[in-house]
PDB file of N, CA and C in Angstrom:
ATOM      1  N   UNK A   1      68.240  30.227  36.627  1.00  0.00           N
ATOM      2  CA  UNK A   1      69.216  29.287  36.088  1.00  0.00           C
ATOM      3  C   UNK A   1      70.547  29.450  36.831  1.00  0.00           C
ATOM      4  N   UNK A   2      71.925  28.347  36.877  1.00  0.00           N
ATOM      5  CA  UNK A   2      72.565  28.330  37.517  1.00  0.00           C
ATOM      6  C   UNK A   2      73.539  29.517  37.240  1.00  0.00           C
ATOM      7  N   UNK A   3      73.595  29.178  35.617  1.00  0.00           N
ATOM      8  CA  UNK A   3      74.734  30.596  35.504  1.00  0.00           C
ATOM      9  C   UNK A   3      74.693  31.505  35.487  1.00  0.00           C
ATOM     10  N   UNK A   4      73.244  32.132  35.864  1.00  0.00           N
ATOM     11  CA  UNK A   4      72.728  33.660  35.718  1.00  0.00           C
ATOM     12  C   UNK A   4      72.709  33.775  37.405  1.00  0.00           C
ATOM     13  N   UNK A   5      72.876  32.855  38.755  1.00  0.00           N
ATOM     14  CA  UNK A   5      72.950  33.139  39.685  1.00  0.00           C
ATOM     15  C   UNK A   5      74.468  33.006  39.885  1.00  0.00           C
ATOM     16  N   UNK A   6      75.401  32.124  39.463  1.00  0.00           N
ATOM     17  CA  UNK A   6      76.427  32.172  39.915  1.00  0.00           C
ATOM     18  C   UNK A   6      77.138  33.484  38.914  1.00  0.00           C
ATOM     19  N   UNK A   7      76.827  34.384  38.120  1.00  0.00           N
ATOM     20  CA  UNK A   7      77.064  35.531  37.785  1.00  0.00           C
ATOM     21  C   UNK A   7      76.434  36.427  38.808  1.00  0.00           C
ATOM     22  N   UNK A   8      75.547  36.770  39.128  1.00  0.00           N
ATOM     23  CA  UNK A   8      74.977  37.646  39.735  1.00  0.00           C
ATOM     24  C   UNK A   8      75.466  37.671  41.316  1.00  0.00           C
ATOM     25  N   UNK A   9      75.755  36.767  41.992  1.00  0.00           N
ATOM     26  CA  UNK A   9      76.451  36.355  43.150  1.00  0.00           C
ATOM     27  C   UNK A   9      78.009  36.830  42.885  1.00  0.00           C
ATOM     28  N   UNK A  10      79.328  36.439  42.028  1.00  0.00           N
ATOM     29  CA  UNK A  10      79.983  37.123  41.468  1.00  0.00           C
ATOM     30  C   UNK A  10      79.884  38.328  41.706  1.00  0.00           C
ATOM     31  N   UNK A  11      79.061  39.082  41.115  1.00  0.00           N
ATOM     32  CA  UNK A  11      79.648  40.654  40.973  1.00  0.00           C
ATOM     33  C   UNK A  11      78.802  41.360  41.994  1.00  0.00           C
ATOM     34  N   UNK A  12      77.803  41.060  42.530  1.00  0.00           N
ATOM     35  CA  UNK A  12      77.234  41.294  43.791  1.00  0.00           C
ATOM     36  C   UNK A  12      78.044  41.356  44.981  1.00  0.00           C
ATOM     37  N   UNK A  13      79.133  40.517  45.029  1.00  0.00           N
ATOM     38  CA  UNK A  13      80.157  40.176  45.744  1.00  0.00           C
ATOM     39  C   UNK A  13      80.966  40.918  45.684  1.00  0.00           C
ATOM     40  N   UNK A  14      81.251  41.277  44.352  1.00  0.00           N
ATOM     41  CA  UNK A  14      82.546  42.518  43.525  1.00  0.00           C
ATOM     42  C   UNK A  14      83.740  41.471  44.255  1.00  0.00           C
ATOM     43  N   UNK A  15      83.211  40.212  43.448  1.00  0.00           N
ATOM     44  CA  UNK A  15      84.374  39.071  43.113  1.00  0.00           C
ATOM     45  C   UNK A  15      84.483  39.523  41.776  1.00  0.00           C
ATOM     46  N   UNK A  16      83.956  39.630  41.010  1.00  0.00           N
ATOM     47  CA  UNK A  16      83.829  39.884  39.209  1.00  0.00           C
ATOM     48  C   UNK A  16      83.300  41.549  38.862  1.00  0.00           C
ATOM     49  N   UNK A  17      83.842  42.082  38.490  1.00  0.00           N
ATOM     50  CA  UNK A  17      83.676  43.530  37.080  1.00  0.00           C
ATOM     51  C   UNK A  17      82.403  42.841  36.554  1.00  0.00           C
ATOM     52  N   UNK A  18      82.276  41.939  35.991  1.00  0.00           N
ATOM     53  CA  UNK A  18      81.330  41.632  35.089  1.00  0.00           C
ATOM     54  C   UNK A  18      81.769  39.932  34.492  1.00  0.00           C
ATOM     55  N   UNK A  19      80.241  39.319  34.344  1.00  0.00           N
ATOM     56  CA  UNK A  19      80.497  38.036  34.175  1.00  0.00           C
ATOM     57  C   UNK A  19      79.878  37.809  32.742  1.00  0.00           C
ATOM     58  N   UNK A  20      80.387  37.231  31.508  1.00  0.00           N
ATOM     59  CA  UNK A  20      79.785  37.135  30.481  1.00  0.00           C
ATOM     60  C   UNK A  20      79.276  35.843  30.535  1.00  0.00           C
ATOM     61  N   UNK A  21      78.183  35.333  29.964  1.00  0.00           N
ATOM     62  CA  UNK A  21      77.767  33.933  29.930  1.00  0.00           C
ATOM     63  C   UNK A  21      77.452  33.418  28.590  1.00  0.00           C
ATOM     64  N   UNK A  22      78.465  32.667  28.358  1.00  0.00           N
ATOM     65  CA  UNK A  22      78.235  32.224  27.051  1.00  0.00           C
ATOM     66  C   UNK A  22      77.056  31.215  26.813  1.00  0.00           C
ATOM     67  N   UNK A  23      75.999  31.008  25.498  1.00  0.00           N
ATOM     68  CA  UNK A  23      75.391  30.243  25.178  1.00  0.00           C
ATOM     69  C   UNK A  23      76.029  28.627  25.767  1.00  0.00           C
ATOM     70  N   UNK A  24      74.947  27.495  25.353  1.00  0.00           N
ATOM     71  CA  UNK A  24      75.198  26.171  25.384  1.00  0.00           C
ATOM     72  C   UNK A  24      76.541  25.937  24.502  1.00  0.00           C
ATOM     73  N   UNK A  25      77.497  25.233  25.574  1.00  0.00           N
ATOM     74  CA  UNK A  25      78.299  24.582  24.668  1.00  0.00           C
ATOM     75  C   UNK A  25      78.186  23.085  24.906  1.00  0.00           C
ATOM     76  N   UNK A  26      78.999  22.293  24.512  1.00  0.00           N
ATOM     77  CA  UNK A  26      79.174  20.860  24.552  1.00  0.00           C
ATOM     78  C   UNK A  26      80.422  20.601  25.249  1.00  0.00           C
ATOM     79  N   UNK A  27      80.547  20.085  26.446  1.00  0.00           N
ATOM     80  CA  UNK A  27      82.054  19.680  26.858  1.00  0.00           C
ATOM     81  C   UNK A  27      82.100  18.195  27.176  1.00  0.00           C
ATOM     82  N   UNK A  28      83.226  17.683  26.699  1.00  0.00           N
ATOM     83  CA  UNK A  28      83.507  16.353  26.383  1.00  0.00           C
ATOM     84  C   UNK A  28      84.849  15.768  27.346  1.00  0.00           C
ATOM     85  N   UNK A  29      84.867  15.028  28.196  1.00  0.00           N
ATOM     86  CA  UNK A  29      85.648  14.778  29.286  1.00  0.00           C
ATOM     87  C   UNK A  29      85.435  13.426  29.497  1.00  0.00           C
ATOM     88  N   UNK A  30      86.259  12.763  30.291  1.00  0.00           N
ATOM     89  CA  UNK A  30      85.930  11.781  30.844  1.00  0.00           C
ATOM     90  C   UNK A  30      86.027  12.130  32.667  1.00  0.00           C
ATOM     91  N   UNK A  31      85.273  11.091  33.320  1.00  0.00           N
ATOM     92  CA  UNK A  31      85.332  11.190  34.613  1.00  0.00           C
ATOM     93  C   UNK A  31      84.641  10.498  34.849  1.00  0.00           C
ATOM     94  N   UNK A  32      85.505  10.017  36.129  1.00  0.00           N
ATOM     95  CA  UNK A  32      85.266   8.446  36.619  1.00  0.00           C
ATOM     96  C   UNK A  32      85.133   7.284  35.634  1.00  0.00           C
ATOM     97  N   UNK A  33      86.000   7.461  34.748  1.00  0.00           N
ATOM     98  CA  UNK A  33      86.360   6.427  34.059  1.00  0.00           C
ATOM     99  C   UNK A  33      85.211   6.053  32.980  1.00  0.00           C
ATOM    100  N   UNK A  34      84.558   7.163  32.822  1.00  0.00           N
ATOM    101  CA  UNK A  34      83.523   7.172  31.536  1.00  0.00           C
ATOM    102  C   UNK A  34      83.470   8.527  30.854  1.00  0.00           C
ATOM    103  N   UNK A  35      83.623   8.041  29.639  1.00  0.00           N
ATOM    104  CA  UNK A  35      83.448   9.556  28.440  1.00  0.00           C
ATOM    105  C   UNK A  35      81.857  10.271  28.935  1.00  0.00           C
ATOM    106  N   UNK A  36      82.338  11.323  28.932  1.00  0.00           N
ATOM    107  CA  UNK A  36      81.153  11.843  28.911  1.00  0.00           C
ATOM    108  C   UNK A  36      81.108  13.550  28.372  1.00  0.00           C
ATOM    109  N   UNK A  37      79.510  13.419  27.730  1.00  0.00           N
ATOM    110  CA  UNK A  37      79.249  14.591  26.894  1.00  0.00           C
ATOM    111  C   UNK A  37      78.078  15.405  27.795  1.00  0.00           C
ATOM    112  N   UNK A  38      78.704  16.496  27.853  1.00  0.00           N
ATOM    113  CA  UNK A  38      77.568  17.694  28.973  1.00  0.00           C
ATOM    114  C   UNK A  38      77.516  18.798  27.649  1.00  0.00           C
ATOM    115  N   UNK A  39      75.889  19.799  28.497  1.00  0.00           N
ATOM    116  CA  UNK A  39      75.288  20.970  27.609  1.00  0.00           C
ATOM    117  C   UNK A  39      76.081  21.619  29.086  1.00  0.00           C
ATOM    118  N   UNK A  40      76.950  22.367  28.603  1.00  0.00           N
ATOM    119  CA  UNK A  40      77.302  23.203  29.918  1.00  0.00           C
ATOM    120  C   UNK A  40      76.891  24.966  29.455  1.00  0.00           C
ATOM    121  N   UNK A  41      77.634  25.734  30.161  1.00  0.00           N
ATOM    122  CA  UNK A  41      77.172  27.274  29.720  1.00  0.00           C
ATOM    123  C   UNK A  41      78.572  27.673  30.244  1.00  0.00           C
ATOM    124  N   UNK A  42      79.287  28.363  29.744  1.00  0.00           N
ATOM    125  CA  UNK A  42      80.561  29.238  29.928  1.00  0.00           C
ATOM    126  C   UNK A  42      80.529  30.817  30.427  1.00  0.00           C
ATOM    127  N   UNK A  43      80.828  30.692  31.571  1.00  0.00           N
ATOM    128  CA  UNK A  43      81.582  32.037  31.885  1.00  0.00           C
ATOM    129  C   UNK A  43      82.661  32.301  32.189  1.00  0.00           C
ATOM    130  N   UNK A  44      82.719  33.645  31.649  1.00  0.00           N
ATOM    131  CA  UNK A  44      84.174  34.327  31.537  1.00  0.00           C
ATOM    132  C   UNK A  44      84.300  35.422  32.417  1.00  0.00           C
ATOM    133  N   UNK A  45      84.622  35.403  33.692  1.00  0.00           N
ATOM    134  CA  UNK A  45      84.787  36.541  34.895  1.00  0.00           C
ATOM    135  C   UNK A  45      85.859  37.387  34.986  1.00  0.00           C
ATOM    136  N   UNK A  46      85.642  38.162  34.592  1.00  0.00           N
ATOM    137  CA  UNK A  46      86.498  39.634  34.465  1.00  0.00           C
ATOM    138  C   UNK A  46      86.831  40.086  36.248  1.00  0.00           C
ATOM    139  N   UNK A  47      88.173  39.414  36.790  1.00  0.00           N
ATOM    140  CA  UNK A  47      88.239  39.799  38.290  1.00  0.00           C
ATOM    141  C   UNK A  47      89.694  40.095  37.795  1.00  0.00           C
ATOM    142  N   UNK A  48      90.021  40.836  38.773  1.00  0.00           N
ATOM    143  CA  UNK A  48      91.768  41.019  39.914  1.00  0.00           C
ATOM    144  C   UNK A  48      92.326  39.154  39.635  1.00  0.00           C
ATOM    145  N   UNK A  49      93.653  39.066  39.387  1.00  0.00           N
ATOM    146  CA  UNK A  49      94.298  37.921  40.220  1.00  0.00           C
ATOM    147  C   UNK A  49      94.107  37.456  41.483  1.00  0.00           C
ATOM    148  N   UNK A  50      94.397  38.576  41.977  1.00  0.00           N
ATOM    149  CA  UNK A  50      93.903  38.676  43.479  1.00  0.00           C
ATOM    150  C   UNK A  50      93.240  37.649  44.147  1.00  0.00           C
ATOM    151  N   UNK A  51      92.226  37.748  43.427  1.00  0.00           N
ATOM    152  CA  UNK A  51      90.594  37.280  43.620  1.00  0.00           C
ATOM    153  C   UNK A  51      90.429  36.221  42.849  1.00  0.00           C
ATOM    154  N   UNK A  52      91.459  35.262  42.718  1.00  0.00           N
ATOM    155  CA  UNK A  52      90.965  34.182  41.970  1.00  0.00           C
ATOM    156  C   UNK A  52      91.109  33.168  43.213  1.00  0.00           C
ATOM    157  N   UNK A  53      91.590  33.125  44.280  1.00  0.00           N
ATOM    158  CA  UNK A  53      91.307  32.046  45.119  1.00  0.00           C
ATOM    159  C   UNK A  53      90.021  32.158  45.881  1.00  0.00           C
ATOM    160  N   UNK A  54      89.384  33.809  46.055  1.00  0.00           N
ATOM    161  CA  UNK A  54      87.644  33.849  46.757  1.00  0.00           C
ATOM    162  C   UNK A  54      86.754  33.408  45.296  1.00  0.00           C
ATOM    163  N   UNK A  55      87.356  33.832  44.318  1.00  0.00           N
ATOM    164  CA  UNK A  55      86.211  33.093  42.954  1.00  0.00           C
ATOM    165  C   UNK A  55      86.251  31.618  43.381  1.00  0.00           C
ATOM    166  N   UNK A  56      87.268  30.674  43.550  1.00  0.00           N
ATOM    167  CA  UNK A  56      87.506  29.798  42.922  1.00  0.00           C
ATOM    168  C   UNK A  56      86.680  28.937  45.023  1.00  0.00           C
ATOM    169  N   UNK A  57      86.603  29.540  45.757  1.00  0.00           N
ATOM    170  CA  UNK A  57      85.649  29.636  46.632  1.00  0.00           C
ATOM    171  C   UNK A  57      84.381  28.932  46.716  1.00  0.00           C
ATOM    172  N   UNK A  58      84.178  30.639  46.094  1.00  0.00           N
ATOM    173  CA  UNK A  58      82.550  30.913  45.985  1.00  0.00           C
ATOM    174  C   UNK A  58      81.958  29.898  44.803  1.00  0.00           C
ATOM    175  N   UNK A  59      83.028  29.604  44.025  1.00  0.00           N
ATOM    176  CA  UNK A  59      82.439  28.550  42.802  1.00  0.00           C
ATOM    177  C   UNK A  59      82.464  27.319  43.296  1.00  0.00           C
ATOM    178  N   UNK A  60      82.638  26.724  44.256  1.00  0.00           N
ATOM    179  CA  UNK A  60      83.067  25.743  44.888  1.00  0.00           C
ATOM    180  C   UNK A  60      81.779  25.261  45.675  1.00  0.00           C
ATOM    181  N   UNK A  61      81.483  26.492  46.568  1.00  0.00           N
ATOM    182  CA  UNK A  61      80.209  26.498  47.076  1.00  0.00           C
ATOM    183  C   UNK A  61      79.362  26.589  46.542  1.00  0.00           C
ATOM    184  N   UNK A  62      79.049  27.011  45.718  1.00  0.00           N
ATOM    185  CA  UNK A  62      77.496  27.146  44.766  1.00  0.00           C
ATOM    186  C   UNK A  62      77.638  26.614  43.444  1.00  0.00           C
ATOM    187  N   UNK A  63      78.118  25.800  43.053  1.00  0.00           N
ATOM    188  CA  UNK A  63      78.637  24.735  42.035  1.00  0.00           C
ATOM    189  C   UNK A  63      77.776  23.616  42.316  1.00  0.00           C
ATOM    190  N   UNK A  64      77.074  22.713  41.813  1.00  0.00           N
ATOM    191  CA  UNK A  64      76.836  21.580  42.263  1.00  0.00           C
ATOM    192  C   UNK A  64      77.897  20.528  41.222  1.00  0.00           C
ATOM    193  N   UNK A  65      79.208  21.267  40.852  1.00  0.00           N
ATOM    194  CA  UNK A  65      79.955  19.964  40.631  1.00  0.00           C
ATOM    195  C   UNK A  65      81.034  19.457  41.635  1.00  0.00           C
ATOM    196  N   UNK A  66      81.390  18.399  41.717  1.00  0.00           N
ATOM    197  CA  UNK A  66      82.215  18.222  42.257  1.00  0.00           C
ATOM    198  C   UNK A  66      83.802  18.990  42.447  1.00  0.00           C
ATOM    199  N   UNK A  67      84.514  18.921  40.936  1.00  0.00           N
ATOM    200  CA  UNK A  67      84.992  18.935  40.992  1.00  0.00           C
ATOM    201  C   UNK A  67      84.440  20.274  39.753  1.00  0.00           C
ATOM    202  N   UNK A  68      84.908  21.551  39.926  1.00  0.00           N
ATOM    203  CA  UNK A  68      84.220  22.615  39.575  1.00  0.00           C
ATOM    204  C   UNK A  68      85.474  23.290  38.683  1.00  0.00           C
ATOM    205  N   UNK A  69      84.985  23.660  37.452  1.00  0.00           N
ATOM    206  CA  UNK A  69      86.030  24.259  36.528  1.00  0.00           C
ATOM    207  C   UNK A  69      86.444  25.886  36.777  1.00  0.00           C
ATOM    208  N   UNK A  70      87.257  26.154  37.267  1.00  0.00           N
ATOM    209  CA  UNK A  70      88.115  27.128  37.247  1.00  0.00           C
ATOM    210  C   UNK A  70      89.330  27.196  36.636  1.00  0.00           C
ATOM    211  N   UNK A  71      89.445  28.444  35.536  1.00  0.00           N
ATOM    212  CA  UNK A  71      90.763  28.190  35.060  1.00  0.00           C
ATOM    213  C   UNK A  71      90.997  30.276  34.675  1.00  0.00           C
ATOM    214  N   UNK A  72      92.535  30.315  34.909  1.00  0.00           N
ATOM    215  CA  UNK A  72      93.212  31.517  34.930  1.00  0.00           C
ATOM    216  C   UNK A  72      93.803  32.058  33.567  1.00  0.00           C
ATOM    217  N   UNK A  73      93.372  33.245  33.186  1.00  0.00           N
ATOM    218  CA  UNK A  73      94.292  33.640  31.927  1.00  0.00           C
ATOM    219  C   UNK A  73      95.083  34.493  32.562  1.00  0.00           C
ATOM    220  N   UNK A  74      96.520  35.228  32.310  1.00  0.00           N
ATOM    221  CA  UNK A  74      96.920  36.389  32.721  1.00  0.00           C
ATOM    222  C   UNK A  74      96.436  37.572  31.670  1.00  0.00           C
ATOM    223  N   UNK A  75      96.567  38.600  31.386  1.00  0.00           N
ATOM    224  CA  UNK A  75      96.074  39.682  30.967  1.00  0.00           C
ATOM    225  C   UNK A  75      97.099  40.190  30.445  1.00  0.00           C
ATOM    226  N   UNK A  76      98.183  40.169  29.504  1.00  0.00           N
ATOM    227  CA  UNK A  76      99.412  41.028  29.063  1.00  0.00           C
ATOM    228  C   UNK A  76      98.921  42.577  28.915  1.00  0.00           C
ATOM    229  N   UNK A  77      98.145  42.603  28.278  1.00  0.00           N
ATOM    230  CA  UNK A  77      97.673  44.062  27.991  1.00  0.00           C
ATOM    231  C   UNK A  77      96.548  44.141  27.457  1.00  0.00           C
ATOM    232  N   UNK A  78      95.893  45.751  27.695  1.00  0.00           N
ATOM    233  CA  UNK A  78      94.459  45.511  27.589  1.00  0.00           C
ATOM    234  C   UNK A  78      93.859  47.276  27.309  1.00  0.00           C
ATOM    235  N   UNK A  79      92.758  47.705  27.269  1.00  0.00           N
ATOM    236  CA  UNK A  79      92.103  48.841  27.445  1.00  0.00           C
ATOM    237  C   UNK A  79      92.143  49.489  28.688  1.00  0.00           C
ATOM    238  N   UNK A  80      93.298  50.379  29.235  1.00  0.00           N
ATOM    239  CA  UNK A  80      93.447  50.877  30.189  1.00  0.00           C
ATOM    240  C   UNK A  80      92.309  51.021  30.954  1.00  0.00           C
ATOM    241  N   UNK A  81      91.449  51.772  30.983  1.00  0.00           N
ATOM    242  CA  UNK A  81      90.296  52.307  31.183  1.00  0.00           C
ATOM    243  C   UNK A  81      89.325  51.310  31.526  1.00  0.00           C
ATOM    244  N   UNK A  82      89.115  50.131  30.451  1.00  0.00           N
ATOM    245  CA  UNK A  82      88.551  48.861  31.065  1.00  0.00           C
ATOM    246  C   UNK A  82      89.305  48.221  32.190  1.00  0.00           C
ATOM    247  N   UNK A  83      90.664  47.902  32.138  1.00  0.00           N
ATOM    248  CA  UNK A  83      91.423  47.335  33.509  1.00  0.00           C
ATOM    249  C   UNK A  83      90.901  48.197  34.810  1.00  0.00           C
ATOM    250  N   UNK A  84      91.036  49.570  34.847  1.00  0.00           N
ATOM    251  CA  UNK A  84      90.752  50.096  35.938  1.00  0.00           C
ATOM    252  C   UNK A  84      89.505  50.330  36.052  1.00  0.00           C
ATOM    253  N   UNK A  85      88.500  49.998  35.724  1.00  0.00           N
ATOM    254  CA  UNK A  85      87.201  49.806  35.567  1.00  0.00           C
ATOM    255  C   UNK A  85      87.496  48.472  36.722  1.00  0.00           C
ATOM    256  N   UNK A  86      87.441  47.157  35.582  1.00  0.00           N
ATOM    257  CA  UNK A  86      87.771  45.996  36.640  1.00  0.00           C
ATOM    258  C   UNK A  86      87.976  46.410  38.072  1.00  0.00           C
ATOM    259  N   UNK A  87      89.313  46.748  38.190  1.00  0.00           N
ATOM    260  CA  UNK A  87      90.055  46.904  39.516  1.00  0.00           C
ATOM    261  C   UNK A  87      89.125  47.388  40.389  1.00  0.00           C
ATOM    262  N   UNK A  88      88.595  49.092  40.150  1.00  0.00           N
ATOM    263  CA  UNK A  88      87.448  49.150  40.920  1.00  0.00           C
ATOM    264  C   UNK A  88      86.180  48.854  41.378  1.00  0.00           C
ATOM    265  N   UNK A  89      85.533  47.895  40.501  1.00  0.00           N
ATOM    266  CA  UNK A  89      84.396  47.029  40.440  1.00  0.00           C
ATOM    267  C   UNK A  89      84.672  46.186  41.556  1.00  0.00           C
ATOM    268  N   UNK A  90      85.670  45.662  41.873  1.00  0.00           N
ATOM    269  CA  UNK A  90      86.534  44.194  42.774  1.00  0.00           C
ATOM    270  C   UNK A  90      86.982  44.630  43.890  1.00  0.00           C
ATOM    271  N   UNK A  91      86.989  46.094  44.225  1.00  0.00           N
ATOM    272  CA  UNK A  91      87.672  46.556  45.402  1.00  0.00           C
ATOM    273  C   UNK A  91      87.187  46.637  46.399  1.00  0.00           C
ATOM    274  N   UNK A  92      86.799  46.245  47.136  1.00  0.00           N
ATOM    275  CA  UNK A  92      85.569  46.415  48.707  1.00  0.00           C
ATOM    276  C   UNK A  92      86.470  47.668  49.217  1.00  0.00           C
ATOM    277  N   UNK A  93      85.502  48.424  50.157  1.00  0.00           N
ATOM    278  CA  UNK A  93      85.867  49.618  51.065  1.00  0.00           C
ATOM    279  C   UNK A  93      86.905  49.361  51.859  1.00  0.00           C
ATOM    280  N   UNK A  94      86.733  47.968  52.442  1.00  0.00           N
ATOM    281  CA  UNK A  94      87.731  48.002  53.505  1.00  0.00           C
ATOM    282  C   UNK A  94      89.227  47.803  52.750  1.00  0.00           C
ATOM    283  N   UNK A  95      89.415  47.565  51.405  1.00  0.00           N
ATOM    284  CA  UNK A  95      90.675  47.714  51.353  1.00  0.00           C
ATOM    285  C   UNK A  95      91.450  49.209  50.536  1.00  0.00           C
ATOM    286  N   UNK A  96      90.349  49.945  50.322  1.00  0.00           N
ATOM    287  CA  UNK A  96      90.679  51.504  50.270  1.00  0.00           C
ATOM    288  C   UNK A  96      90.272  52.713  51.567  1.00  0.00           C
ATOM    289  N   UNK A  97      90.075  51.767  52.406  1.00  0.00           N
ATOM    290  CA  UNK A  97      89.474  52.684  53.340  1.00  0.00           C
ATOM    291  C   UNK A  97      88.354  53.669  53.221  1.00  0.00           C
ATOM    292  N   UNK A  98      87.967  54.067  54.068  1.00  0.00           N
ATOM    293  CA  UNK A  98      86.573  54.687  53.973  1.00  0.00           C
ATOM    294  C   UNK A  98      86.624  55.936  53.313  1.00  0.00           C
ATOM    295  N   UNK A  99      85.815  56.223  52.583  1.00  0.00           N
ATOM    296  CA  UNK A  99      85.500  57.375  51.988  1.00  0.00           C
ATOM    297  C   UNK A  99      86.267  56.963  50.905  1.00  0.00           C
ATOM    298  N   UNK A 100      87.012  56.308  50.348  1.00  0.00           N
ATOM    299  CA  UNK A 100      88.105  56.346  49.262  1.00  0.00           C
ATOM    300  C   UNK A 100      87.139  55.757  48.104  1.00  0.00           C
ATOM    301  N   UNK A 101      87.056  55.614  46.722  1.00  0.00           N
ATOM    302  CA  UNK A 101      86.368  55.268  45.709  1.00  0.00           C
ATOM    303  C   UNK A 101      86.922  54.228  45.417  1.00  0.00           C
TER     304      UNK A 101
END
């Protein structure tokens, strides 16, 4: 299914800590000048700021929508321990250098 690959691509990537996928919802929009009602599936990607322009990417490319929903929360505060969890989940080698965790 789409959202169990565009999760798994995500954090495979260590674009995302972890991607939750919510059940069927209903989203209600118009576009192109007609109402319209979709069964969509919601995820919620636990990344860096950083990394919201390679998410917003990679969702772009492996999206078959056009015009593909990405949207940003900031994080005021949180479970220390989970944030730096995140952070290191998202960090590729090359930007701690080698050997570094």
């Amino acid at each position: 299914e789409l959202a169990d690959s565009l999760a798994t691509g995500l954090v495979l990537g260590r674009l995302a800590a972890c991607v939750s996928t919510l059940p069927e919802i209903t989203s209600t929009y118009r576009w192109e000048g007609k109402l319209s009602h979709d069964k969509e599936r919601l995820l919620l990607i636990k990344t860096r700021a950083s990394l919201v322009p390679k998410v917003t990417e990679y969702m772009k490319a492996h999206h078959p929508y056009q015009v593909v929903e990405v949207i940003c929360a900031d994080v005021a505060q949180g479970n220390a321990a989970y944030l730096d969890w995140v952070k290191s989940e998202t960090t590729l080698q090359s930007e701690t250098g080698p050997g570094v965790p």
